[in-house]
C-alpha atoms as a PDB file:
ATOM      1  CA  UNK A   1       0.000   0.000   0.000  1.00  0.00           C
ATOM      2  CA  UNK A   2       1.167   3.672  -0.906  1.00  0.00           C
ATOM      3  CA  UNK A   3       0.515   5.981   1.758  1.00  0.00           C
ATOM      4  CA  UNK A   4       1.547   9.835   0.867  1.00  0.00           C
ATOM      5  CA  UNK A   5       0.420  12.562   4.043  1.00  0.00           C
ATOM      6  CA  UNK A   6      -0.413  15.652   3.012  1.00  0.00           C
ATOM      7  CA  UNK A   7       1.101  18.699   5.104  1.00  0.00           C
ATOM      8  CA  UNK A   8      -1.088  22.054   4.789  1.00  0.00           C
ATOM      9  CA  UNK A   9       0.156  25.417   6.223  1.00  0.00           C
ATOM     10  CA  UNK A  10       2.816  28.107   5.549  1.00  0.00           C
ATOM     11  CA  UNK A  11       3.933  28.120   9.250  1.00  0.00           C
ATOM     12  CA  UNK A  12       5.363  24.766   8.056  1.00  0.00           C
ATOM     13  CA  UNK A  13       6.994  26.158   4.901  1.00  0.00           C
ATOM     14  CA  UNK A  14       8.603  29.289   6.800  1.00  0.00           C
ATOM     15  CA  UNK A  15       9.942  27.208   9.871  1.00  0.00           C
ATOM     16  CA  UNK A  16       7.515  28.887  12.171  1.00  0.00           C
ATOM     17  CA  UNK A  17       5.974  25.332  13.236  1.00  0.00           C
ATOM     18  CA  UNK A  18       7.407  21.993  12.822  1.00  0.00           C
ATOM     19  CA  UNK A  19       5.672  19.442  10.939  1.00  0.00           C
ATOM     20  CA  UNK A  20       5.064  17.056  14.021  1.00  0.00           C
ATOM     21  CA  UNK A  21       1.683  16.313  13.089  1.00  0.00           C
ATOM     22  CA  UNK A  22       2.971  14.213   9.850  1.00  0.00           C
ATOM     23  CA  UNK A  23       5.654  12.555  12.408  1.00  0.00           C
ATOM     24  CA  UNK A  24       3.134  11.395  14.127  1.00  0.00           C
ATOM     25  CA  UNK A  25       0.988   9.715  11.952  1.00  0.00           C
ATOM     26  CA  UNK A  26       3.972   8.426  10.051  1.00  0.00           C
ATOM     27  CA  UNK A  27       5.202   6.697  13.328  1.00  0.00           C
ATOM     28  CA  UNK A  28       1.188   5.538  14.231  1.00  0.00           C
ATOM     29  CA  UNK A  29       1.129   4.005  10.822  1.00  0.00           C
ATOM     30  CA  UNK A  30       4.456   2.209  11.060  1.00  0.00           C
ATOM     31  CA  UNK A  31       3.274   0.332  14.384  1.00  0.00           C
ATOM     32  CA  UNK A  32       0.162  -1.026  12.023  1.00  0.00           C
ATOM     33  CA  UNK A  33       2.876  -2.406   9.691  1.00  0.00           C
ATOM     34  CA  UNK A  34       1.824   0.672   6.986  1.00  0.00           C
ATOM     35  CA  UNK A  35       4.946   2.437   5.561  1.00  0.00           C
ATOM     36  CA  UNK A  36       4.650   5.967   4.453  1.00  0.00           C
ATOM     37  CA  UNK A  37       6.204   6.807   1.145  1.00  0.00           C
ATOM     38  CA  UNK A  38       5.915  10.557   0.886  1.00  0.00           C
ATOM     39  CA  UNK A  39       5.424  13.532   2.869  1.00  0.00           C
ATOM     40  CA  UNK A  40       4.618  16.476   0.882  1.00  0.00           C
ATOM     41  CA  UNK A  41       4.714  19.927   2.318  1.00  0.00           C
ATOM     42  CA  UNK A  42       2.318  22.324   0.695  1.00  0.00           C
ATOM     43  CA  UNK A  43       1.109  26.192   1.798  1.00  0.00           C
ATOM     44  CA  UNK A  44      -1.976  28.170   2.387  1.00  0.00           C
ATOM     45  CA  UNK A  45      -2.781  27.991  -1.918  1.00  0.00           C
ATOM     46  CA  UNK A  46      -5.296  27.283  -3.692  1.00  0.00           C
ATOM     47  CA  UNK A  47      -3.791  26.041  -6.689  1.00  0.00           C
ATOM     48  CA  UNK A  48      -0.182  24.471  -5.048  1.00  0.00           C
ATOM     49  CA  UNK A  49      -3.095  22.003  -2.863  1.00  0.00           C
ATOM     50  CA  UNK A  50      -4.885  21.242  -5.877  1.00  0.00           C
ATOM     51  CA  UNK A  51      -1.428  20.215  -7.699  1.00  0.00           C
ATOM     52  CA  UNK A  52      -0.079  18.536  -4.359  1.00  0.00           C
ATOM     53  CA  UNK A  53      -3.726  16.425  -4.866  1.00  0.00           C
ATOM     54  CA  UNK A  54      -2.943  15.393  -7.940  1.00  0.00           C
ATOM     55  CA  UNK A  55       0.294  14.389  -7.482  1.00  0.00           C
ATOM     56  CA  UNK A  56      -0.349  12.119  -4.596  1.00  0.00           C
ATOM     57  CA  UNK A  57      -3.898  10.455  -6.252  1.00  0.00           C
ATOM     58  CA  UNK A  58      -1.354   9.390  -8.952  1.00  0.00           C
ATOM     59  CA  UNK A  59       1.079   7.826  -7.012  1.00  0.00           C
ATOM     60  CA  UNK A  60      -0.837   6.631  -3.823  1.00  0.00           C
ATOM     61  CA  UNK A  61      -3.408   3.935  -2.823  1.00  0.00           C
ATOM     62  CA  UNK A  62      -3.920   6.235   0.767  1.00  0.00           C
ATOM     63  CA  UNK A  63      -3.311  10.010   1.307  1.00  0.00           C
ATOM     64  CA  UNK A  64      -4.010  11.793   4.564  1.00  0.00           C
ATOM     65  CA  UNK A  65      -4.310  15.786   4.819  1.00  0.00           C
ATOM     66  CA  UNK A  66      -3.227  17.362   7.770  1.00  0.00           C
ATOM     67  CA  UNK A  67      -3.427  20.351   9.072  1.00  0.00           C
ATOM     68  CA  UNK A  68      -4.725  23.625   6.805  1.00  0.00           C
ATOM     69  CA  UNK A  69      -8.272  23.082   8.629  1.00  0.00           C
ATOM     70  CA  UNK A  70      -8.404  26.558  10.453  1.00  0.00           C
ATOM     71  CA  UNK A  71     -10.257  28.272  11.280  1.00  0.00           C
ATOM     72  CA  UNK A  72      -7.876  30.972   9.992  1.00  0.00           C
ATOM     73  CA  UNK A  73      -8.052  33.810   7.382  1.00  0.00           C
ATOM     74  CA  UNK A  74      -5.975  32.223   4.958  1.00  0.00           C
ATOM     75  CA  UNK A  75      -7.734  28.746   5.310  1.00  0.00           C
ATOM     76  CA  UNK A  76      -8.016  26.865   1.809  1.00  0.00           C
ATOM     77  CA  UNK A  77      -8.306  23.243   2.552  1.00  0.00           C
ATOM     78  CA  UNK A  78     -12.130  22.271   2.839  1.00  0.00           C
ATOM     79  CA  UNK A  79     -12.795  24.365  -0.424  1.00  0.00           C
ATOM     80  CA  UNK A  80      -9.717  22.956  -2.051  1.00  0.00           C
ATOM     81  CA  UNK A  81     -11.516  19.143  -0.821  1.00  0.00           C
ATOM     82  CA  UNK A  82     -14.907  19.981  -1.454  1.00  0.00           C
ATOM     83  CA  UNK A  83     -13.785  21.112  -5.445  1.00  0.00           C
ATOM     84  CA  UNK A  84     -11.437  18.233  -5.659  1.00  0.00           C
ATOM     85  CA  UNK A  85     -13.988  15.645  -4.666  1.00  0.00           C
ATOM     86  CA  UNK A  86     -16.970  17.532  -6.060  1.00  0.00           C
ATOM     87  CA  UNK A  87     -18.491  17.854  -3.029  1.00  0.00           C
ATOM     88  CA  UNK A  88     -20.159  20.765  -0.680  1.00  0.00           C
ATOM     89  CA  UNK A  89     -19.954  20.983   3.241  1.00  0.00           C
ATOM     90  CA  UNK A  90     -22.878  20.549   4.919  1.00  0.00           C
ATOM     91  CA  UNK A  91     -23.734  22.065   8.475  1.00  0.00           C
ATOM     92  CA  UNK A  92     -24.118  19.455  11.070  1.00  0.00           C
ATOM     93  CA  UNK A  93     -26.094  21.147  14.153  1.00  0.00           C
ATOM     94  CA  UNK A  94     -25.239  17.858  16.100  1.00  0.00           C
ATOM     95  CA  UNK A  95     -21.594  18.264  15.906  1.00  0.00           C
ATOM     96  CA  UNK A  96     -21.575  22.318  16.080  1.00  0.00           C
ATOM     97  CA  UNK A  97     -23.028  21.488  19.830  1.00  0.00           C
ATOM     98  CA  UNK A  98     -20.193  19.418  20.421  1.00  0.00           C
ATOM     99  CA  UNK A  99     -17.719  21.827  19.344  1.00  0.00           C
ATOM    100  CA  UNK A 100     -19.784  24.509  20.918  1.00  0.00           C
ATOM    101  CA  UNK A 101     -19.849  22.245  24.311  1.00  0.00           C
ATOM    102  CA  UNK A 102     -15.932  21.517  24.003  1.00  0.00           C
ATOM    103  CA  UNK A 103     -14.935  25.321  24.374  1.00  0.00           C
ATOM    104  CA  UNK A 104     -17.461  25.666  27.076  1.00  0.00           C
ATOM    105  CA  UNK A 105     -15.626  23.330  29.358  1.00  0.00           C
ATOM    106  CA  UNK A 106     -12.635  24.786  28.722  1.00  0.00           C
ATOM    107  CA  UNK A 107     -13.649  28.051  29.499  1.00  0.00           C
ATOM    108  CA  UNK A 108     -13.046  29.571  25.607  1.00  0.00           C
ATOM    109  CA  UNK A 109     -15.745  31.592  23.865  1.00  0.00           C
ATOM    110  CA  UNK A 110     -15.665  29.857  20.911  1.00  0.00           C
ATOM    111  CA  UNK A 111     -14.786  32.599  18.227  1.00  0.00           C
ATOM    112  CA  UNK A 112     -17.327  33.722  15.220  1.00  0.00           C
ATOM    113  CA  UNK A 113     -14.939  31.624  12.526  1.00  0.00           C
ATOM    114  CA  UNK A 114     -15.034  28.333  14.282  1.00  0.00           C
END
């Protein structure tokens, strides 16, 4: 099986943050036996995602997306996935309570973007 992980974010392009998260699931996977075969590194673009998609459906069976999910200004993952997939998001009132409930036990007012 070819697994590829997608990394989203220019924090990880400039240095600012390091790309743990695709550490992580590279060393989760490897305990299952599942070998990743590329990391690929992509920022906040519209288009550079879109190529970075392309790439990896041609070359992998698997390909996980991290990170790029916001909620931040320069955000451009779930409309990069919903045009790549040909799909729309949807608002799900049962999981906007959880998320709403989630901040409220940790004492957060849960911002207007969330």
């Amino acid at each position: 099986m070819r697994v590829e992980i997608i990394s989203i974010g220019d924090e990880l392009l400039i240095g600012q943050t390091v790309n743990s998260n695709a550490s992580w699931i590279g060393r989760q996977l490897l305990n299952i036996g599942v070998h990743v075969q590329w990391v690929t590194t992509v920022g906040d673009s519209h288009e550079n995602l879109l190529q970075a998609l392309r790439i990896a459906e041609s070359r992998s069976d698997v390909i996980l997306m991290t990170g790029g999910l916001g909620p931040t200004h320069d955000d451009v993952t779930k409309k990069v996935a919903c045009r790549y997939f040909g799909a729309s998001l949807v608002m799900n009132e049962e999981i906007l309570q959880q998320v709403r409930e989630r901040f409220r036990r940790r004492g957060v007012k849960m911002a207007a973007i969330n």
